[in-house]
Protein backbone atom coordinates (compact mmCIF):
# COMPACT_ATOMS: atom_id res chain seq x y z
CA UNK A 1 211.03 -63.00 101.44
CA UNK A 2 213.51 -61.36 98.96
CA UNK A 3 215.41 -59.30 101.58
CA UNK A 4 217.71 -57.92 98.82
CA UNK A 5 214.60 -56.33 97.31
CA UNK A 6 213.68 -54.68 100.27
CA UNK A 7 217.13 -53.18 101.24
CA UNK A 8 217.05 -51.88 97.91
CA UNK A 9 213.93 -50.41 98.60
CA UNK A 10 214.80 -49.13 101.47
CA UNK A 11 217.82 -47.85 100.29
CA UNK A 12 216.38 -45.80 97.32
CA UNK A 13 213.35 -44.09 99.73
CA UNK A 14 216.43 -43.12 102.00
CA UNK A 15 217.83 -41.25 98.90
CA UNK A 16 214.93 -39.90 97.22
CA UNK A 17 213.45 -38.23 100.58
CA UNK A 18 216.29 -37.42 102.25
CA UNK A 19 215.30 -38.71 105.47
CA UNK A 20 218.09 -39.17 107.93
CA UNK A 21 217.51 -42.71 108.97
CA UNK A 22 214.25 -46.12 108.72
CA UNK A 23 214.44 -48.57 110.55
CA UNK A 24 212.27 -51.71 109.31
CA UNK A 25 210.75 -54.96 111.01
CA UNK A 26 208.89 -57.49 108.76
CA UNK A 27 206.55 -60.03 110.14
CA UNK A 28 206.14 -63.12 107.85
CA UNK A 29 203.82 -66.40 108.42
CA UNK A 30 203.59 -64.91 112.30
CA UNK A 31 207.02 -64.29 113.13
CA UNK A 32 210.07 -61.92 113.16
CA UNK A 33 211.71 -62.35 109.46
CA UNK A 34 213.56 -59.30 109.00
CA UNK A 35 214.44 -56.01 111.52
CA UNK A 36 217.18 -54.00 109.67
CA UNK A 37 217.70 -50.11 109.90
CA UNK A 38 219.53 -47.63 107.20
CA UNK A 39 220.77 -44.29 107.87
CA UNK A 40 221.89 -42.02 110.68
CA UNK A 41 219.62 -41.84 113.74
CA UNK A 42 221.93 -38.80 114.54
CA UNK A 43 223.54 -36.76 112.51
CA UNK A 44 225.66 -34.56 114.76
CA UNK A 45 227.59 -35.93 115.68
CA UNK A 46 226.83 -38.63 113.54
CA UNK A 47 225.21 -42.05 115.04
CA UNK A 48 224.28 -45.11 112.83
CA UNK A 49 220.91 -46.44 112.66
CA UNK A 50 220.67 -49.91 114.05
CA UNK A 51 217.54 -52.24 114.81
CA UNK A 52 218.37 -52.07 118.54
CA UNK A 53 217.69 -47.89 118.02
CA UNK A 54 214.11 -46.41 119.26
CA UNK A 55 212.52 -43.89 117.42
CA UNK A 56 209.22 -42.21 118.82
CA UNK A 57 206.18 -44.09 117.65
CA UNK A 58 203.62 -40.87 118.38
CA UNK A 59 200.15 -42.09 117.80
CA UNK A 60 201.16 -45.61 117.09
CA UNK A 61 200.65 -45.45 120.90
CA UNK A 62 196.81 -45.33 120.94
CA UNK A 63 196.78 -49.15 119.62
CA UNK A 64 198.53 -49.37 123.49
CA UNK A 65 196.39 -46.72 125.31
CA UNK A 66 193.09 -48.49 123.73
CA UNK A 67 194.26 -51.64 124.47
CA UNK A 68 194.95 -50.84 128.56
CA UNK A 69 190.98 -49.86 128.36
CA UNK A 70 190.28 -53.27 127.34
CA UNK A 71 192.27 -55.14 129.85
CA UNK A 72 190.43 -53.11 132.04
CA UNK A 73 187.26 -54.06 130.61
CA UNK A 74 188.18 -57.75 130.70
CA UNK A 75 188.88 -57.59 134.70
CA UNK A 76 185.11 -56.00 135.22
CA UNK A 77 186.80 -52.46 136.09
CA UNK A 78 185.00 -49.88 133.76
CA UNK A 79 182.89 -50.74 131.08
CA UNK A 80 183.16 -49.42 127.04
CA UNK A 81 180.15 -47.70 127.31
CA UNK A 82 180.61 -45.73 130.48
CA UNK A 83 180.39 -41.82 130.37
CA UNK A 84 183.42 -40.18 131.39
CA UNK A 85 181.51 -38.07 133.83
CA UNK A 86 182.37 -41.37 135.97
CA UNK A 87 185.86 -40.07 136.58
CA UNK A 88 185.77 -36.47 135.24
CA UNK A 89 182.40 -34.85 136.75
CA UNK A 90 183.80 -31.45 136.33
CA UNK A 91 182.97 -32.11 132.87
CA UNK A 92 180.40 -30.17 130.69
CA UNK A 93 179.01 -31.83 127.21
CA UNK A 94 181.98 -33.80 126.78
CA UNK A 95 180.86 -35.68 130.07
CA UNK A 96 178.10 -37.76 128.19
CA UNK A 97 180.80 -38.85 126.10
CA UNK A 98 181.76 -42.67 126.46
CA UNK A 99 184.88 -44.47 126.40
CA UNK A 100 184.01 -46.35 123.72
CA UNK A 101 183.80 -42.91 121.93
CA UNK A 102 187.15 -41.46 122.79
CA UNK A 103 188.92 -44.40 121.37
CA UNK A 104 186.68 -44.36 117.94
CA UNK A 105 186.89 -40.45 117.94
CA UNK A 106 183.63 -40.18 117.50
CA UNK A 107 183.60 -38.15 120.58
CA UNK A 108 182.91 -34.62 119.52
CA UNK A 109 185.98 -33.21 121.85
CA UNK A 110 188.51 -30.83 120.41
CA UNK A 111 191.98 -31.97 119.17
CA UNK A 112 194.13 -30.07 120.80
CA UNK A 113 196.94 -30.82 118.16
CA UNK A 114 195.51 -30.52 114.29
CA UNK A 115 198.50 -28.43 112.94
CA UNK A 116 201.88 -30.24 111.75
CA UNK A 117 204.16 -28.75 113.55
CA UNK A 118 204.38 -27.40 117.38
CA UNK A 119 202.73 -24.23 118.45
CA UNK A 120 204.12 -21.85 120.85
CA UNK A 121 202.46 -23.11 123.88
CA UNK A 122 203.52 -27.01 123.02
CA UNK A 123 207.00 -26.33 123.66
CA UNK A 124 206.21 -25.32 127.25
CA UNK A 125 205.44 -28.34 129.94
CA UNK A 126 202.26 -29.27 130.84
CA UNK A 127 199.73 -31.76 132.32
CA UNK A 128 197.37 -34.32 131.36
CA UNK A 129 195.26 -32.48 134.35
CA UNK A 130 195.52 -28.85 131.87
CA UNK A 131 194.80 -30.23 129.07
CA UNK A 132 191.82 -31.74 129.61
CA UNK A 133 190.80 -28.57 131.81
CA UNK A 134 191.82 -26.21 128.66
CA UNK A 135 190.51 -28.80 125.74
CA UNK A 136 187.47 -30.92 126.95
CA UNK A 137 185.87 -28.47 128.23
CA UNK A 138 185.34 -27.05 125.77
CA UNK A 139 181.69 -27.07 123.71
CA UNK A 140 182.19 -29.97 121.58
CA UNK A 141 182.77 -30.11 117.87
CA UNK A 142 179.74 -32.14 117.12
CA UNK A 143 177.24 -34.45 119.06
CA UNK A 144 178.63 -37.95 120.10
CA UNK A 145 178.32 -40.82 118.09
CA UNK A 146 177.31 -38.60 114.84
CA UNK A 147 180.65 -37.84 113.38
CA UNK A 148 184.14 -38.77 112.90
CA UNK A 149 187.00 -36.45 113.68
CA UNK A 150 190.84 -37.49 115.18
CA UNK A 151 190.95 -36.19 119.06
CA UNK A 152 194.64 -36.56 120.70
CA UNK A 153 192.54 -34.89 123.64
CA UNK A 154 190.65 -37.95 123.50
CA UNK A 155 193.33 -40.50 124.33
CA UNK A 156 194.72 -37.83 126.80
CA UNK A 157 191.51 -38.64 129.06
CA UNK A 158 191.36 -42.42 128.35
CA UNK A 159 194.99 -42.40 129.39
CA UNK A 160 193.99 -40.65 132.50
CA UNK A 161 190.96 -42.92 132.79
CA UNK A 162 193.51 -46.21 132.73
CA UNK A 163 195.51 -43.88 135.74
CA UNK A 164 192.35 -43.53 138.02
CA UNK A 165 190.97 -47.23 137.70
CA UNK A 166 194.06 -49.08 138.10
CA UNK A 167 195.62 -46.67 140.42
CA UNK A 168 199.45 -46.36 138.54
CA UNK A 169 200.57 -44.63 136.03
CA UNK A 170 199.57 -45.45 132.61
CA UNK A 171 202.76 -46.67 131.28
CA UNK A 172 203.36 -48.89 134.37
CA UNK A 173 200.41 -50.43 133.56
CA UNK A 174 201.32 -51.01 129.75
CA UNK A 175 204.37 -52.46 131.59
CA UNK A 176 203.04 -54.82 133.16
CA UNK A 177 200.07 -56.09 131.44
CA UNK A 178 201.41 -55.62 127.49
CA UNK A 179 205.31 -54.47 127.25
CA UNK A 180 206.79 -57.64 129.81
CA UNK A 181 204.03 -60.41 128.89
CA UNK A 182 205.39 -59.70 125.30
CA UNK A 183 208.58 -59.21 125.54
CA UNK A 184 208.90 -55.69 123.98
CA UNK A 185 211.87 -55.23 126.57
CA UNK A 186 212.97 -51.52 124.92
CA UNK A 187 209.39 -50.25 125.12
CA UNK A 188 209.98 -46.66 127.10
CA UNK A 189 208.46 -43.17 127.26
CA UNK A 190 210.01 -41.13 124.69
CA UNK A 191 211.98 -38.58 126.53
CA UNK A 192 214.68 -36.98 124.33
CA UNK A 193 216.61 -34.97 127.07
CA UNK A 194 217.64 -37.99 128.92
CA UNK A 195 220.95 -39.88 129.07
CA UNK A 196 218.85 -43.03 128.35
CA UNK A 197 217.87 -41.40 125.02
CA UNK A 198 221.55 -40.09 123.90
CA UNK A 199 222.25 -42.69 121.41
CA UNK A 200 218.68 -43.52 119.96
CA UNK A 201 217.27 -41.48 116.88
CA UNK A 202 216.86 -37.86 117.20
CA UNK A 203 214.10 -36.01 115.50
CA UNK A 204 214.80 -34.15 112.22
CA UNK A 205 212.27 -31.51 109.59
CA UNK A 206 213.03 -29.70 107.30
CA UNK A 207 211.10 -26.43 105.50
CA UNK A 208 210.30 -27.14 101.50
CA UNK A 209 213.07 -28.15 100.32
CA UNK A 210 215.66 -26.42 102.38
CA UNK A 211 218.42 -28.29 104.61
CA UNK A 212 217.64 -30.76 107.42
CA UNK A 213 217.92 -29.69 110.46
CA UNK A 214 216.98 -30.65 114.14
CA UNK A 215 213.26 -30.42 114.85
CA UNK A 216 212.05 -29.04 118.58
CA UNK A 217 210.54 -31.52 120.76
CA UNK A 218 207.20 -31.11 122.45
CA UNK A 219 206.78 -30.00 126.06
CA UNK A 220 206.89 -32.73 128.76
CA UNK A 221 203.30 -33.74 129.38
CA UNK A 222 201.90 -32.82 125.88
CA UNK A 223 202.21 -36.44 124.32
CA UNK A 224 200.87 -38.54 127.62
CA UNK A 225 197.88 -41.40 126.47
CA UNK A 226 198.14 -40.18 123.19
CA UNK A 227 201.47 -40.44 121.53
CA UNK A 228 204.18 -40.62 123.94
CA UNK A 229 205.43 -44.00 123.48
CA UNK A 230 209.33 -45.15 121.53
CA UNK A 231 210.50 -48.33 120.94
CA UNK A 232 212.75 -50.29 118.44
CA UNK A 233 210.64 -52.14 115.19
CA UNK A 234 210.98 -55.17 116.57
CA UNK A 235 208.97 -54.58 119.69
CA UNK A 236 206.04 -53.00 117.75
CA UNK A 237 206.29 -56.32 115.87
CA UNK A 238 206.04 -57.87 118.77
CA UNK A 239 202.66 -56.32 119.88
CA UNK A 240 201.34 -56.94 115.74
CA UNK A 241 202.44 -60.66 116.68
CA UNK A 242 200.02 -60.90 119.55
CA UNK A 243 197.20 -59.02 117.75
CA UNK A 244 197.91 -61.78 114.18
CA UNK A 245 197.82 -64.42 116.89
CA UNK A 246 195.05 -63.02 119.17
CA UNK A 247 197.20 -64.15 122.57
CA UNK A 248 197.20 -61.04 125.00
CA UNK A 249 193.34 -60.79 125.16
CA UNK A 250 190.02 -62.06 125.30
CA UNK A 251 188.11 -62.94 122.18
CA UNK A 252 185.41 -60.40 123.23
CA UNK A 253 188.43 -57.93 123.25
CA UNK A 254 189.72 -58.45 119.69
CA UNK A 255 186.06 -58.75 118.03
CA UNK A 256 185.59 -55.33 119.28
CA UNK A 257 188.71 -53.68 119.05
CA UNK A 258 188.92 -54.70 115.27
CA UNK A 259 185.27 -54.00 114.49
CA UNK A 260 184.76 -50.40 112.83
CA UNK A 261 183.00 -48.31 114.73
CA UNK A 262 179.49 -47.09 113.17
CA UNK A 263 178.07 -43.03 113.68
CA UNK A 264 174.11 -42.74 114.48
CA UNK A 265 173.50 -42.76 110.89
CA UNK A 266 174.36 -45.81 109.92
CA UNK A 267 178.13 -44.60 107.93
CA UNK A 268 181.22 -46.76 109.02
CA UNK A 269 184.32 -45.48 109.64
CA UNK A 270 187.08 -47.18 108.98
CA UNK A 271 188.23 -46.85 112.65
CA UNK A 272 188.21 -49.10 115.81
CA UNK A 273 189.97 -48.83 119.03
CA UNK A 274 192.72 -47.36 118.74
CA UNK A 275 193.25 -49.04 115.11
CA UNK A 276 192.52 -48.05 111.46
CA UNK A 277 190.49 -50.80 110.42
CA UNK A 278 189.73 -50.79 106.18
CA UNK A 279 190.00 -53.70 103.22
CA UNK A 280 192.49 -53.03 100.90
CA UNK A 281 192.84 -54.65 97.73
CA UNK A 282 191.27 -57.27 98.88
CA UNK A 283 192.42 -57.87 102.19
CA UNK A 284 191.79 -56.93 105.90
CA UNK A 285 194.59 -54.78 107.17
CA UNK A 286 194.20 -53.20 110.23
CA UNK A 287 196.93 -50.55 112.01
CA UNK A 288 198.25 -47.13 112.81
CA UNK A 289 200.13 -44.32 111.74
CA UNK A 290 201.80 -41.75 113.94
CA UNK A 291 203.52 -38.08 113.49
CA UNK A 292 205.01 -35.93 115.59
CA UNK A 293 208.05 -33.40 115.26
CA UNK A 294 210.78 -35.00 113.62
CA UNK A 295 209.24 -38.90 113.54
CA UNK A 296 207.28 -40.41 111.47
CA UNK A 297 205.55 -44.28 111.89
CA UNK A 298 203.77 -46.79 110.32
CA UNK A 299 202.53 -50.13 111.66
CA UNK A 300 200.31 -52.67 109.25
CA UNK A 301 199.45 -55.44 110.49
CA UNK A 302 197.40 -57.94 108.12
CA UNK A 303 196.10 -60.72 110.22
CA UNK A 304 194.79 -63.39 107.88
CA UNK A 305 198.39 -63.21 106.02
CA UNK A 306 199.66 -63.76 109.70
CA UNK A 307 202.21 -60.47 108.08
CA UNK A 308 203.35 -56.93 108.68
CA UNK A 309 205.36 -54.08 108.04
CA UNK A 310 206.80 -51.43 110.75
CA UNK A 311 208.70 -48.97 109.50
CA UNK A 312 209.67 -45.82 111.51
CA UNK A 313 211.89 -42.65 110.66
CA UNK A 314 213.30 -39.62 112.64
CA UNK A 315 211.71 -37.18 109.93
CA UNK A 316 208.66 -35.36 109.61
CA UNK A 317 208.04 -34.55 105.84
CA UNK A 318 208.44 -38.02 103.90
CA UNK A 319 205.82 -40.38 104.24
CA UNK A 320 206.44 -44.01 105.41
CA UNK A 321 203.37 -45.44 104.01
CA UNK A 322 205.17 -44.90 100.75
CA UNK A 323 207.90 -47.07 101.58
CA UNK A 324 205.48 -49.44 103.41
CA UNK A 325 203.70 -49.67 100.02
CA UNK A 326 206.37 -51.20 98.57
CA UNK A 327 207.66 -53.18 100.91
CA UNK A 328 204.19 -55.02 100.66
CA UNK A 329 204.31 -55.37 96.86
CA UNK A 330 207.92 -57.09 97.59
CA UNK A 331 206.48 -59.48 100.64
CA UNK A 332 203.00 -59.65 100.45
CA UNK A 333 201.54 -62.42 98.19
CA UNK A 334 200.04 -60.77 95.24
CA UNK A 335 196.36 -61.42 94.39
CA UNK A 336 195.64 -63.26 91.02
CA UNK A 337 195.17 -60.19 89.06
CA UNK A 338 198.10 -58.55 90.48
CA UNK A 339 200.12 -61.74 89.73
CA UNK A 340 198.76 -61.44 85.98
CA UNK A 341 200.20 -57.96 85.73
CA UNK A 342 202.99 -58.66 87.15
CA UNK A 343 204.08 -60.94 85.05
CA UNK A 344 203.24 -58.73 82.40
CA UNK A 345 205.14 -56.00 83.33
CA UNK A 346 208.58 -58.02 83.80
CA UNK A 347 207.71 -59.66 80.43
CA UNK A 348 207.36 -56.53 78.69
CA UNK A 349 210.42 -55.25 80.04
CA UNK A 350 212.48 -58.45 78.82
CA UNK A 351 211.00 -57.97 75.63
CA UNK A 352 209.43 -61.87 75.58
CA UNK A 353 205.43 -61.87 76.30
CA UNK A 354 203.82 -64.76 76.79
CA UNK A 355 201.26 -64.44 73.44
CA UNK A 356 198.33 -67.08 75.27
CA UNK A 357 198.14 -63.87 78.18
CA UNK A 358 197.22 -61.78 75.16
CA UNK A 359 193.04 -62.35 73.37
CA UNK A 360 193.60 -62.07 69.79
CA UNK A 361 193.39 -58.39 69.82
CA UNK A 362 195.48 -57.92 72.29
CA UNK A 363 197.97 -59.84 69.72
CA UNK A 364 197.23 -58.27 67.12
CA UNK A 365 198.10 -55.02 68.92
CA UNK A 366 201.37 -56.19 70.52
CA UNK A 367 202.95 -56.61 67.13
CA UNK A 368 206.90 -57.08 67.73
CA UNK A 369 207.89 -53.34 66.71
CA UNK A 370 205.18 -52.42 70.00
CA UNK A 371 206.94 -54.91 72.15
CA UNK A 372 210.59 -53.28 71.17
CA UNK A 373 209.35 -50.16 71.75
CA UNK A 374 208.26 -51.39 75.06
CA UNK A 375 211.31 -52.94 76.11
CA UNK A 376 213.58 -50.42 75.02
CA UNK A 377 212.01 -47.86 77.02
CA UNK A 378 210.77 -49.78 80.04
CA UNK A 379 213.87 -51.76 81.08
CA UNK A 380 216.16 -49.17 81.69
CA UNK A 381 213.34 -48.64 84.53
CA UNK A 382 214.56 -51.32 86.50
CA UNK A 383 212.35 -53.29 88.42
CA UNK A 384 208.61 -52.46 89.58
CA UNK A 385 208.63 -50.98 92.94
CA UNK A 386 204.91 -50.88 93.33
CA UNK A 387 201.69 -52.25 91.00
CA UNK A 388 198.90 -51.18 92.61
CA UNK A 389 195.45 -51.25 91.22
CA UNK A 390 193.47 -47.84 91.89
CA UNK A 391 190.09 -48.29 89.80
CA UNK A 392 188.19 -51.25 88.29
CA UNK A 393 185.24 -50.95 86.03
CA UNK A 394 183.48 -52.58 83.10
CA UNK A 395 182.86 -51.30 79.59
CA UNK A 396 181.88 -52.69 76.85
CA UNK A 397 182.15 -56.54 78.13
CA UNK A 398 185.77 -55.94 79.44
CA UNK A 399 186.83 -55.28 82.61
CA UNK A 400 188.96 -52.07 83.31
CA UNK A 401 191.51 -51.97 85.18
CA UNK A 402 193.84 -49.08 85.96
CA UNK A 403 196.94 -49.77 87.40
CA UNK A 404 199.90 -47.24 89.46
CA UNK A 405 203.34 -48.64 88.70
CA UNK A 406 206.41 -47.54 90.56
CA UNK A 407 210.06 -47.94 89.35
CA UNK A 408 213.16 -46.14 90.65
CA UNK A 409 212.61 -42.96 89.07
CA UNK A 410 209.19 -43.07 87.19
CA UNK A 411 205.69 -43.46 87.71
CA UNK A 412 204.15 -45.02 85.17
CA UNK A 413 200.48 -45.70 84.37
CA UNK A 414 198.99 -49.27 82.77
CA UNK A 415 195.50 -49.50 81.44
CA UNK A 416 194.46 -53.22 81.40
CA UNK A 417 191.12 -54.30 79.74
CA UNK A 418 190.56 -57.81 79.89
CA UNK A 419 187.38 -60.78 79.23
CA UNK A 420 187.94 -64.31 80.06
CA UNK A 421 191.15 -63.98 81.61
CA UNK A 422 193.20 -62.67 78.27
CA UNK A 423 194.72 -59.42 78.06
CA UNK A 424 192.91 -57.02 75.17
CA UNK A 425 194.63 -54.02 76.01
CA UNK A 426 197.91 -53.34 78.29
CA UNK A 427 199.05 -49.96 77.37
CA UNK A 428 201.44 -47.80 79.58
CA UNK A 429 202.49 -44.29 79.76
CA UNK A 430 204.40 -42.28 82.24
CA UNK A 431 202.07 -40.68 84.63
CA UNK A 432 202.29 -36.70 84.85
CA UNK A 433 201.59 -35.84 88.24
């Protein structure tokens, strides 16, 4: 792993979003190879960033919430497929709702949290008790099993679910059965008006493109099952260690928890338990995202690389997939066609091409007046960021290929068209957004 290339990554997301602070762990061939954080975790007065500093994970928690359920399951204590009317009987229609459908959200129940930012009556405490008494019983959004929507009041009752069976609180339980077995020793609750939290990040926003400023913090209570969980990277790295290497549960448990869940009608989502399941370019990578007010996280894990990327931030308006993009495209082994462009690209820039990559055509149209033109305009660029192909097709005995490519300060666009392995055509423009 080029670890220069990904603090100057890093570095250059920090200053294009103005986020206060990342913080970064980077799991290669199934182990810790890199946990380094950038930036202020808080800014007044101001506190540096470290990779010992927690930062709110918000719904990167429901990977832990699911995965108490199945520990659960394993010990013969509740099964996937029991209604909740088990341990909620007060309940209306959302009592025929299973656990197995909570953690897919394919429930029916009402979120109780779809905006971006914190209504009035989130800033004010509250139960897990009230809000399933004000938000499941309600009539549900659609009829189980038959559509796909995000809950949060979903992993509120499987949290409370975990509470009743095992008869502790849920993140005692996570305590003892995940956080100590794998060593993710900071794991806590995140609870930002303690002394314990005083020197770990603080949450920031900001409105448009106005000044940052500190963001309000949810009510106790509001978070609990679904998003209440902070940690440094390097104990969520931890946890994507165990799910790579399959060690915390059973085999039954992991073929389930990474299989996406499919609605009466026969449409898969590309959701699990608790975990965004989807192919990407070729490979399986499964994961979360979480937002809350003032944090941001993303956690990819891609198991048959045995490799993945945390990265969390105390803002709420720039996106860390972004920056997790391209921290793939720096440690991530490209496929063979993005190798192919690849090379291109850094040819092109260096003004030397490689004519047997090029078909005859595509030689006859990179004449060396095209090629200057190319290098004098593309170098000053500085290195690719991100190649990413977004859409492959065939026409007229070539195969298409249109391809995203991200330098410091441009976004270009490539259009490859290829037979037999030879570039025909590889002609770039800046992309216009």
């Amino acid at each position: 792993m080029d670890a220069a290339a990904v603090d100057g990554i890093a570095l250059e997301w920090l200053a294009s979003t103005a986020a206060p602070s990342v913080s970064i762990a980077i799991v290669q061939d199934g182990r810790l190879a890199y946990a380094k954080a950038y930036g202020a975790a808080r800014l007044n007065p101001k506190v540096r960033s470290t990779p010992s500093t927690r930062y709110a994970i918000d719904s990167v928690s429901k990977e832990f919430t699911a995965a108490a359920i199945l520990l659960l399951a394993e010990q013969g204590r509740l099964s996937l497929d029991d209604p909740i009317s088990h341990w909620f009987p007060e309940l209306r229609a959302a009592g025929a709702v299973t656990l197995r459908q909570l953690l897919t959200h394919t429930g029916g129940i009402r979120d109780y949290w779809p905006q971006d930012f914190l209504t009035p009556e989130m800033t004010r405490p509250t139960t897990a008790s009230g809000l399933i008494d004000e938000w499941a019983q309600r009539p549900l959004d659609f009829a189980p099993a038959t559509d796909w929507q995000y809950s949060n009041t979903g992993y509120v009752l499987a949290g409370t679910v975990v509470e009743k069976v095992s008869g502790e609180p849920l993140f005692e339980f996570l305590h003892r059965h995940v956080f100590q077995p794998l060593h993710m020793a900071h794991a806590t609750l995140y609870s930002p008006a303690t002394e314990d939290f005083a020197h770990d990040a603080a949450p920031y926003t900001r409105h448009g493109l106005g000044p940052v400023v500190p963001a309000p913090t949810e009510g106790p209570g509001w978070l609990f099952g679904a998003a209440e969980l902070a940690m440094q990277p390097s104990d969520l790295a931890s946890w994507d260690i165990s799910l790579i290497d399959r060690s915390l549960l059973k085999a039954e448990s992991y073929r389930q928890e990474f299989e996406p869940v499919i609605l009466a009608d026969g449409r898969a989502q590309n959701y699990a338990l608790g975990l965004t399941v989807q192919t990407v370019h070729g490979r399986l990578r499964i994961g979360h995202d979480g937002a809350g007010s003032g944090f941001l996280a993303d956690n990819r894990i891609w198991p048959k690389e045995r490799a993945a990327i945390v990265v969390l931030t105390n803002n709420d308006w720039a996106d860390p997939g972004a920056l997790s993009d391209r921290i793939a495209f720096a440690v991530l082994e490209p496929t063979p066609e993005e190798a192919r462009v690849r090379t291109l690209f850094r040819s092109i820039q260096r003004g030397t091409v490689d004519r047997g990559m090029l078909s005859e055509i595509g030689n006859f149209y990179m004449t060396p007046a095209v090629l200057e033109d190319l290098r004098s305009s593309l170098s000053p660029l500085g290195p690719a960021r991100l190649i990413e192909l977004e859409h492959e097709s065939e026409r007229g005995g070539l195969t298409t290929r249109r391809w995203k490519i991200l330098c410091r300060n441009a976004r270009l666009e490539a259009v490859e068209r290829s037979h037999a392995g030879k570039f025909e055509e590889f002609m770039i423009a800046k992309k216009e957004d």
